[in-house]
PDB file of N, CA and C in Angstrom:
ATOM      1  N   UNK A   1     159.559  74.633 129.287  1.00  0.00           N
ATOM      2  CA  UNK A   1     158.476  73.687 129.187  1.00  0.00           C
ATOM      3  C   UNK A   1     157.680  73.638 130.476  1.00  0.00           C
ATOM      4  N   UNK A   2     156.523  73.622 130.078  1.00  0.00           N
ATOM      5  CA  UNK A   2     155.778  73.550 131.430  1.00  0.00           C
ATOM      6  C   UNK A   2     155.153  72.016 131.927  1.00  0.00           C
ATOM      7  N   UNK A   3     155.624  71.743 133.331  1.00  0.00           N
ATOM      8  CA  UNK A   3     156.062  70.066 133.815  1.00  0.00           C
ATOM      9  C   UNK A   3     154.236  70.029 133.957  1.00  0.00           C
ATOM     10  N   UNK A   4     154.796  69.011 133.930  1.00  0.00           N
ATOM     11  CA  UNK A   4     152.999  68.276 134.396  1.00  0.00           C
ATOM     12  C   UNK A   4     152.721  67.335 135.755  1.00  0.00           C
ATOM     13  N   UNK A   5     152.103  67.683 136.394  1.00  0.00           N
ATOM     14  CA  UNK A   5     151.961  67.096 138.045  1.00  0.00           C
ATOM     15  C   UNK A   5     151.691  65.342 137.292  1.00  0.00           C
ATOM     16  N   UNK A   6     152.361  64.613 138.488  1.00  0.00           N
ATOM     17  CA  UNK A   6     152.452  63.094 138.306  1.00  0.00           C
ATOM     18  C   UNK A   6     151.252  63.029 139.609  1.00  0.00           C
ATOM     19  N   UNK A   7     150.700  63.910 140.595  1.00  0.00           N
ATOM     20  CA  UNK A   7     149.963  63.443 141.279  1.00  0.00           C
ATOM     21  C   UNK A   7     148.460  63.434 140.609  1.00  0.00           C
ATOM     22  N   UNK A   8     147.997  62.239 141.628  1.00  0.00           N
ATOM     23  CA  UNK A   8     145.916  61.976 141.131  1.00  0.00           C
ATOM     24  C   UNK A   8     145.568  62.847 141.965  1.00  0.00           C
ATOM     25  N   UNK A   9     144.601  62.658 140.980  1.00  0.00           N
ATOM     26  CA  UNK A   9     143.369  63.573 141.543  1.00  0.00           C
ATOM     27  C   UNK A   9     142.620  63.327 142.599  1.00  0.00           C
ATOM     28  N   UNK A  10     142.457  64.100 143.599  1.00  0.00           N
ATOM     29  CA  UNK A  10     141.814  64.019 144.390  1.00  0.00           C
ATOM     30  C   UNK A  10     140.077  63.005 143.868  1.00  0.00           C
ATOM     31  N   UNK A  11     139.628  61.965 145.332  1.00  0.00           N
ATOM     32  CA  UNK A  11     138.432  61.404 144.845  1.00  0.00           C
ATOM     33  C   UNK A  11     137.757  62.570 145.246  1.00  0.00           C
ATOM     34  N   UNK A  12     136.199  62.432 144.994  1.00  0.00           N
ATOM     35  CA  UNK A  12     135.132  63.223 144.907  1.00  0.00           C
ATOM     36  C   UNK A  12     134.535  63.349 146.412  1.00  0.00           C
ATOM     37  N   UNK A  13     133.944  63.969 146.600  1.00  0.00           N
ATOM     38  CA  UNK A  13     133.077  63.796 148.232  1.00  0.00           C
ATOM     39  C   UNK A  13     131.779  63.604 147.646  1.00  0.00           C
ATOM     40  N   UNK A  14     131.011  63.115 148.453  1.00  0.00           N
ATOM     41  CA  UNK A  14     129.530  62.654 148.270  1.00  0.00           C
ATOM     42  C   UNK A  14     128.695  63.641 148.410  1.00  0.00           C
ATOM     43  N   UNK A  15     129.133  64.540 149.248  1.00  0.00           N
ATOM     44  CA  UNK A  15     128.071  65.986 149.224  1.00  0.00           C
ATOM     45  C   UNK A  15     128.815  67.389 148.180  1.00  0.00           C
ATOM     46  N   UNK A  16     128.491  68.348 148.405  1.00  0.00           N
ATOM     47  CA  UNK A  16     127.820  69.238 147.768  1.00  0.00           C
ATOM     48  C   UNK A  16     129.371  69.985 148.447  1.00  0.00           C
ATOM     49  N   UNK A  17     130.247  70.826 147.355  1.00  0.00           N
ATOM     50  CA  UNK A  17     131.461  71.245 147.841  1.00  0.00           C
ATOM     51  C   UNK A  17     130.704  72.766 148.624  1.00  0.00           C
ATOM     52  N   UNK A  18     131.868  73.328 149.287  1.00  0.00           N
ATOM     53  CA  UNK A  18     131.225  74.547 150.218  1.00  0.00           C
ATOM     54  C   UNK A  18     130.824  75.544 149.224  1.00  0.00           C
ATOM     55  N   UNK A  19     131.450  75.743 148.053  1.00  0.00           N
ATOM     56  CA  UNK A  19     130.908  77.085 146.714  1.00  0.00           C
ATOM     57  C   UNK A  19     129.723  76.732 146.361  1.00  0.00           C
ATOM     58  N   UNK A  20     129.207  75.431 146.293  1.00  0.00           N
ATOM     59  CA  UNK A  20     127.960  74.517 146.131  1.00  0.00           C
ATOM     60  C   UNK A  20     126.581  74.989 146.827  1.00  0.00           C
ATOM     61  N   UNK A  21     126.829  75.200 148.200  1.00  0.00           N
ATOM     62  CA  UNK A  21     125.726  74.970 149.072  1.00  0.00           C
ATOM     63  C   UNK A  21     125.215  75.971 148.824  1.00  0.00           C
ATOM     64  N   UNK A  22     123.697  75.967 148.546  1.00  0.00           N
ATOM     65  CA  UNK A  22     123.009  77.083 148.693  1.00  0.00           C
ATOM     66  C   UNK A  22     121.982  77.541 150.039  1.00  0.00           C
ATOM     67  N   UNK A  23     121.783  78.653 149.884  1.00  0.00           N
ATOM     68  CA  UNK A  23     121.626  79.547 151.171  1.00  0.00           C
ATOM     69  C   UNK A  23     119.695  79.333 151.084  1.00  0.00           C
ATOM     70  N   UNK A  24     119.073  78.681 151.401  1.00  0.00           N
ATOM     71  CA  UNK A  24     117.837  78.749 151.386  1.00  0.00           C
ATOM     72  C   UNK A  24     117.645  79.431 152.333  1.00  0.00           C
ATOM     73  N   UNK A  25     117.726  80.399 153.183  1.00  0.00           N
ATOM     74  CA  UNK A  25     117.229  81.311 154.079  1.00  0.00           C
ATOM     75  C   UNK A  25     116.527  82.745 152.954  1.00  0.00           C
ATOM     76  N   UNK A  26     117.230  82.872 151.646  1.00  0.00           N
ATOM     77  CA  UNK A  26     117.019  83.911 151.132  1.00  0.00           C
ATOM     78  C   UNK A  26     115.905  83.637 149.911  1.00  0.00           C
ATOM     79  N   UNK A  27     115.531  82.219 150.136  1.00  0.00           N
ATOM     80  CA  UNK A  27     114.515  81.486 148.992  1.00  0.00           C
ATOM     81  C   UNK A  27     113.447  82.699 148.664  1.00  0.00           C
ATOM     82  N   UNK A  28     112.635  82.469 147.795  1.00  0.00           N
ATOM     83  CA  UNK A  28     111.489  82.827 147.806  1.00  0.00           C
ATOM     84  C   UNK A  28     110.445  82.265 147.574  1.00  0.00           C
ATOM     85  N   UNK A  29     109.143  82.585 147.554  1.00  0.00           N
ATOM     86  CA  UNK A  29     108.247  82.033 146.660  1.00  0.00           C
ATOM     87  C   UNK A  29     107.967  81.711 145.641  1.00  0.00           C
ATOM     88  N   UNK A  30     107.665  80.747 144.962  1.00  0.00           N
ATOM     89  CA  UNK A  30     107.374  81.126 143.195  1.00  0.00           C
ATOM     90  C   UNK A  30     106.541  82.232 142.821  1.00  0.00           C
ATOM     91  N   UNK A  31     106.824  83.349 142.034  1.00  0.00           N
ATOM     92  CA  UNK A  31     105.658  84.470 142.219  1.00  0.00           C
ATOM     93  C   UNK A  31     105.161  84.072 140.628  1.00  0.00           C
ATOM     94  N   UNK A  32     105.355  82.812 140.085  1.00  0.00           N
ATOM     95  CA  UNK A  32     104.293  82.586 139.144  1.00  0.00           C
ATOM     96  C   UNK A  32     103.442  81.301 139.280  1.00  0.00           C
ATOM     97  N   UNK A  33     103.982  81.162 140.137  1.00  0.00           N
ATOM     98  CA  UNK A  33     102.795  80.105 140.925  1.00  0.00           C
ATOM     99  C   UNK A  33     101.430  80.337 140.535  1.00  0.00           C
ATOM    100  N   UNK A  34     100.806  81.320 140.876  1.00  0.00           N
ATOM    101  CA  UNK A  34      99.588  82.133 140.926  1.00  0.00           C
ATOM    102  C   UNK A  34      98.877  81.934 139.700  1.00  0.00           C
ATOM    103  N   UNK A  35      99.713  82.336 138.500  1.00  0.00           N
ATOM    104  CA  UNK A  35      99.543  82.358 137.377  1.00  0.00           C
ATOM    105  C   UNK A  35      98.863  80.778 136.802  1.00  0.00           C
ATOM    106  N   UNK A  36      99.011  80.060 137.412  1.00  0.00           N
ATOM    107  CA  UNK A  36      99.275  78.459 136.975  1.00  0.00           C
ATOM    108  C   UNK A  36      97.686  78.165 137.742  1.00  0.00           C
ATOM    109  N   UNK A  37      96.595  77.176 136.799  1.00  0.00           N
ATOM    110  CA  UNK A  37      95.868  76.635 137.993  1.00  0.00           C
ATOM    111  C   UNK A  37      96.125  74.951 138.778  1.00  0.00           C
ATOM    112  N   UNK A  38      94.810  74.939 139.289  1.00  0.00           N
ATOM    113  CA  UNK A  38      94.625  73.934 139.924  1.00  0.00           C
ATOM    114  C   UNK A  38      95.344  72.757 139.384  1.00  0.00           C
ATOM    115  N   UNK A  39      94.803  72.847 137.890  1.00  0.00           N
ATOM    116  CA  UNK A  39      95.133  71.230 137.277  1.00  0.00           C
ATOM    117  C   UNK A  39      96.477  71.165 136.488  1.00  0.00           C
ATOM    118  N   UNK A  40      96.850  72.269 136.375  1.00  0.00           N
ATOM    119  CA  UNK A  40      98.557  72.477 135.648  1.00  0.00           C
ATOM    120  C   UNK A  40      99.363  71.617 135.892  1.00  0.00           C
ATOM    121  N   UNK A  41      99.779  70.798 134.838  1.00  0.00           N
ATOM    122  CA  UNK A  41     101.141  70.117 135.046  1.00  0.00           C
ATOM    123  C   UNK A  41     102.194  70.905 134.665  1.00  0.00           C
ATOM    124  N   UNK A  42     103.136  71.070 134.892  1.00  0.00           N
ATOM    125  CA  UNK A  42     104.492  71.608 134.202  1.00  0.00           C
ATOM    126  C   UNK A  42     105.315  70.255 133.767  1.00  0.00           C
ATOM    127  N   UNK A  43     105.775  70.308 132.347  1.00  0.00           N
ATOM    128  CA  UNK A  43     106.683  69.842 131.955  1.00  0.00           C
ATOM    129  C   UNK A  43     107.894  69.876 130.742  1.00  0.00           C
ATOM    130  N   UNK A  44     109.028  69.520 131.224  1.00  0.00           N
ATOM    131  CA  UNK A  44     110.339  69.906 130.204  1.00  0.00           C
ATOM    132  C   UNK A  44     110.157  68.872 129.395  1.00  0.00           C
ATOM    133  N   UNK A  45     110.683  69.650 128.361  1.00  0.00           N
ATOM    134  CA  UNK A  45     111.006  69.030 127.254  1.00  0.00           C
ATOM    135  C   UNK A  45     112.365  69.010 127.012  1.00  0.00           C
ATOM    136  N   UNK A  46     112.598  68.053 126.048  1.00  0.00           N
ATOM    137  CA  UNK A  46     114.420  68.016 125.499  1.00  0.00           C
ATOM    138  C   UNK A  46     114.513  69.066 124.409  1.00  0.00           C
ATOM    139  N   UNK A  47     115.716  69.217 124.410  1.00  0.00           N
ATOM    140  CA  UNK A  47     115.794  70.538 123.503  1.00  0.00           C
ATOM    141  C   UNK A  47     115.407  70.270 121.602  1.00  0.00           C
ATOM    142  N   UNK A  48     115.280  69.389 121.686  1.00  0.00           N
ATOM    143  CA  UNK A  48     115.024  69.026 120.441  1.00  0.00           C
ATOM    144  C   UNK A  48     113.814  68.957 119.857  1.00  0.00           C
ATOM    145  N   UNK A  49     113.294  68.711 121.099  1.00  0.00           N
ATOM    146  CA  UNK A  49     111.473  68.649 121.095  1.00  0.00           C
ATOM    147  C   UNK A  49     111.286  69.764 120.856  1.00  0.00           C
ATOM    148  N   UNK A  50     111.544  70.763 121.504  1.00  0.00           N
ATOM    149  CA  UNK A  50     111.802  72.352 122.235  1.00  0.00           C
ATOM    150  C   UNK A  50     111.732  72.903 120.978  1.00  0.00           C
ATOM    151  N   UNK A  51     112.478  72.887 120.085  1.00  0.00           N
ATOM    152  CA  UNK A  51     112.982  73.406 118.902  1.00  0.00           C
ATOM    153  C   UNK A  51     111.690  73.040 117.856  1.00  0.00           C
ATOM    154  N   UNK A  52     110.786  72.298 117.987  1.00  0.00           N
ATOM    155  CA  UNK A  52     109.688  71.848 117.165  1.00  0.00           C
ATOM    156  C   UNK A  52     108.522  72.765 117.456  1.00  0.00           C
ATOM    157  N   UNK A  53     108.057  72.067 119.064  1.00  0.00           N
ATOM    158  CA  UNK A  53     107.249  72.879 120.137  1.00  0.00           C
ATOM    159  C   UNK A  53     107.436  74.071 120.447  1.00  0.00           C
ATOM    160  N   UNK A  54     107.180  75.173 120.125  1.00  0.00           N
ATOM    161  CA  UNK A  54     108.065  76.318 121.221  1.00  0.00           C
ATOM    162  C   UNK A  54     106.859  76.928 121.497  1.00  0.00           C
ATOM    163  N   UNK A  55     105.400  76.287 121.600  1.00  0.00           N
ATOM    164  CA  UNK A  55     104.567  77.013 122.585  1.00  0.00           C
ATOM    165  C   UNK A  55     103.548  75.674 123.253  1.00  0.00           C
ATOM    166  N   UNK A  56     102.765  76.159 124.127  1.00  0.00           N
ATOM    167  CA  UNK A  56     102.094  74.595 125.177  1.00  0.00           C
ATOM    168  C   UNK A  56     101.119  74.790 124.344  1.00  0.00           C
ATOM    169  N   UNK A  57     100.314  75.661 123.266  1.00  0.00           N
ATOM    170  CA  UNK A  57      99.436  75.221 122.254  1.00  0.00           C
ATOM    171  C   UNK A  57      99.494  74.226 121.344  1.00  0.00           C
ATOM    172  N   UNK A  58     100.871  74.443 120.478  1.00  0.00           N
ATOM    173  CA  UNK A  58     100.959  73.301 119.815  1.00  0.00           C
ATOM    174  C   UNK A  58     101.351  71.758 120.085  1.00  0.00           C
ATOM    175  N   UNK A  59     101.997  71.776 121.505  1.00  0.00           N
ATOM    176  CA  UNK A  59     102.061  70.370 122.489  1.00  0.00           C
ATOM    177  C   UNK A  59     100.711  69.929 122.534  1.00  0.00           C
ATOM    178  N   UNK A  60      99.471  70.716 123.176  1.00  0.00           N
ATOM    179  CA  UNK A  60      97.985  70.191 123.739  1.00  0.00           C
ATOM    180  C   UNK A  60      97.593  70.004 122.449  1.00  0.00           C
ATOM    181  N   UNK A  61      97.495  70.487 121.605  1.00  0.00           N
ATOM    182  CA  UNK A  61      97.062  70.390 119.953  1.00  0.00           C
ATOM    183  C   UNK A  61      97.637  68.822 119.561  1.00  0.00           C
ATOM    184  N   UNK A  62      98.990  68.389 119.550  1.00  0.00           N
ATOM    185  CA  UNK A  62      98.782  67.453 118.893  1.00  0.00           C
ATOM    186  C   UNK A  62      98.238  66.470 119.906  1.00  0.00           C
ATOM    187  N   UNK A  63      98.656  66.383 121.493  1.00  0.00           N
ATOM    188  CA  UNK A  63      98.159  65.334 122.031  1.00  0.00           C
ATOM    189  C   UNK A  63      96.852  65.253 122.371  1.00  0.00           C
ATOM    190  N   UNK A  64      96.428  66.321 122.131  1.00  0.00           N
ATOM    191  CA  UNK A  64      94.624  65.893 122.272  1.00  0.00           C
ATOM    192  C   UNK A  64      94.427  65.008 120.814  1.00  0.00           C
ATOM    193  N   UNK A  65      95.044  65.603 119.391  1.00  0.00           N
ATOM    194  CA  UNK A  65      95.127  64.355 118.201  1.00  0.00           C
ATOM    195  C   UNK A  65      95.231  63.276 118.755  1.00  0.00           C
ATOM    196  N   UNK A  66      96.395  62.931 119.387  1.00  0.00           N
ATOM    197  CA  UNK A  66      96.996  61.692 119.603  1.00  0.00           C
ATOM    198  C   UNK A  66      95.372  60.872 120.424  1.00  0.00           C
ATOM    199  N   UNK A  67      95.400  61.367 121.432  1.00  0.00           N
ATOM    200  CA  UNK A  67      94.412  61.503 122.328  1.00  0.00           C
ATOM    201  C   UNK A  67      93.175  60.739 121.657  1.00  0.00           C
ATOM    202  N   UNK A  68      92.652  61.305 120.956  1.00  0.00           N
ATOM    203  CA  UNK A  68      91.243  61.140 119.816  1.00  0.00           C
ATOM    204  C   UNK A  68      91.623  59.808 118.728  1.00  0.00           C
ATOM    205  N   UNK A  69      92.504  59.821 118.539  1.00  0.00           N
ATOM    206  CA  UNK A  69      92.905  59.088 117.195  1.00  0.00           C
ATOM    207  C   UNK A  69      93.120  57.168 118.331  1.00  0.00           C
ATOM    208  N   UNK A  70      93.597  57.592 119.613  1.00  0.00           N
ATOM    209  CA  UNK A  70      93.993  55.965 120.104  1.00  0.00           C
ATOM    210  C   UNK A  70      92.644  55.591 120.425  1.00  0.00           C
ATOM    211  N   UNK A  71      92.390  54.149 120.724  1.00  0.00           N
ATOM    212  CA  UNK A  71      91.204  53.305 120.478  1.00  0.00           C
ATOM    213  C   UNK A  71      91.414  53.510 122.211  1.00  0.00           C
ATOM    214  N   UNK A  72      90.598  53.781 123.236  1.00  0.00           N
ATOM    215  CA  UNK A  72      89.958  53.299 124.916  1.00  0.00           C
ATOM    216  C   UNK A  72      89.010  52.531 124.887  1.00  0.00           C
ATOM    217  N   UNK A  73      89.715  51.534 125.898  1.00  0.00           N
ATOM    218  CA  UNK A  73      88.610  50.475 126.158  1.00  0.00           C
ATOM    219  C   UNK A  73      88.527  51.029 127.482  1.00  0.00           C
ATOM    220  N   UNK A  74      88.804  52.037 128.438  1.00  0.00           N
ATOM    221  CA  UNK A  74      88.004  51.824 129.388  1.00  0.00           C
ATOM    222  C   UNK A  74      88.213  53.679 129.481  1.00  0.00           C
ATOM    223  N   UNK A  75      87.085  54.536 129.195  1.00  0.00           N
ATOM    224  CA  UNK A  75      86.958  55.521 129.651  1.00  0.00           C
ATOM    225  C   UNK A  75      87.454  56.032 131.157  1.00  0.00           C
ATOM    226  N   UNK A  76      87.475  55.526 131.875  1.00  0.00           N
ATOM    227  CA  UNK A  76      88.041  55.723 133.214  1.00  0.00           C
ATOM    228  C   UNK A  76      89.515  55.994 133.369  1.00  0.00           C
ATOM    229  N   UNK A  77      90.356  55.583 132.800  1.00  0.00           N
ATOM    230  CA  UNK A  77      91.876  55.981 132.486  1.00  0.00           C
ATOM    231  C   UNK A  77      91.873  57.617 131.834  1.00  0.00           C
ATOM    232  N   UNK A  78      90.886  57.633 131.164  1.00  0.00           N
ATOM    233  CA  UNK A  78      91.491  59.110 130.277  1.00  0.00           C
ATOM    234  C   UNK A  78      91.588  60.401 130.956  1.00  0.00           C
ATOM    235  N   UNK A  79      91.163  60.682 132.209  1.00  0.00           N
ATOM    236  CA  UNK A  79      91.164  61.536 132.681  1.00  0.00           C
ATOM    237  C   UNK A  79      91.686  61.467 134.051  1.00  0.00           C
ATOM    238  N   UNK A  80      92.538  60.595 134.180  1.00  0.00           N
ATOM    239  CA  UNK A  80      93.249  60.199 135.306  1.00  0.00           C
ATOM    240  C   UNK A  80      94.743  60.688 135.381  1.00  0.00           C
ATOM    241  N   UNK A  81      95.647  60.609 136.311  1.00  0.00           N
ATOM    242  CA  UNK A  81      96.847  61.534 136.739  1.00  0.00           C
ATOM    243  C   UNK A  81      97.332  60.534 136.804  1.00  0.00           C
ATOM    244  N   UNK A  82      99.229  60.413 136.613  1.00  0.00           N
ATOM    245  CA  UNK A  82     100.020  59.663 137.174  1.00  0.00           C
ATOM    246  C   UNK A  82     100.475  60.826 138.086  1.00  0.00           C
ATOM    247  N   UNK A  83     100.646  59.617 139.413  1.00  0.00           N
ATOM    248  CA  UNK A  83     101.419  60.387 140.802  1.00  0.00           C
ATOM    249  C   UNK A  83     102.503  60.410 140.650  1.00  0.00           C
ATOM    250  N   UNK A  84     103.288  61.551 140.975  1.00  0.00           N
ATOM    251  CA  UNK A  84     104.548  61.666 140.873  1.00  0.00           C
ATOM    252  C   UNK A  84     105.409  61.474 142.816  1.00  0.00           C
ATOM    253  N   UNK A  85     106.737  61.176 143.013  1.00  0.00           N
ATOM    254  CA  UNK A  85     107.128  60.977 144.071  1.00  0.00           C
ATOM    255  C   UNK A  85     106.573  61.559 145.284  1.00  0.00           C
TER     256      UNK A  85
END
C-alpha cells in the first residue's frame, strides 16, 4: 500500500516561483503592431462569445446595429474612448 504524507502543504509565496520568472532581456517587439492602426482597440472575448464571433466583422456589424438602434441624447459621447489604466 502506498502511505500517504500526514504533512501540510507548504503556504504559497507572494511572488513568482524561480521556474516562473521570465527573462525579459530576450523580449521582443510586437511585430504585428504595425499591422494595427492608430485607433485600434484590441479586445478578448470569452470563449463562448468566441464560438459565435469568430471574425472582428461580425463583432463591428452587430455593434454598429446596436449602436444605431440606442436613442443619444448627447452626440458628444459617441465617439469618445474609455481610458484604460
Amino acid at each position: 500500500m502506498k502511505k500517504t504524507s500526514s504533512a501540510r502543504p507548504k503556504a504559497r509565496s507572494k511572488g513568482l516561483r524561480a521556474e516562473y520568472e521570465f527573462g525579459y532581456s530576450r523580449a521582443r517587439p510586437n511585430r504585428f503592431a504595425s499591422q494595427l492602426g492608430p485607433q485600434t482597440v484590441a479586445v478578448v472575448l470569452a470563449p463562448d462569445v468566441a464560438q459565435v464571433f469568430d471574425s472582428s466583422r461580425k463583432v463591428n456589424k452587430l455593434l454598429r446595429s446596436i449602436i444605431a438602434a440606442t436613442p443619444s441624447t448627447d452626440e458628444t459621447h459617441r465617439g469618445s474612448r474609455r481610458k484604460t489604466g
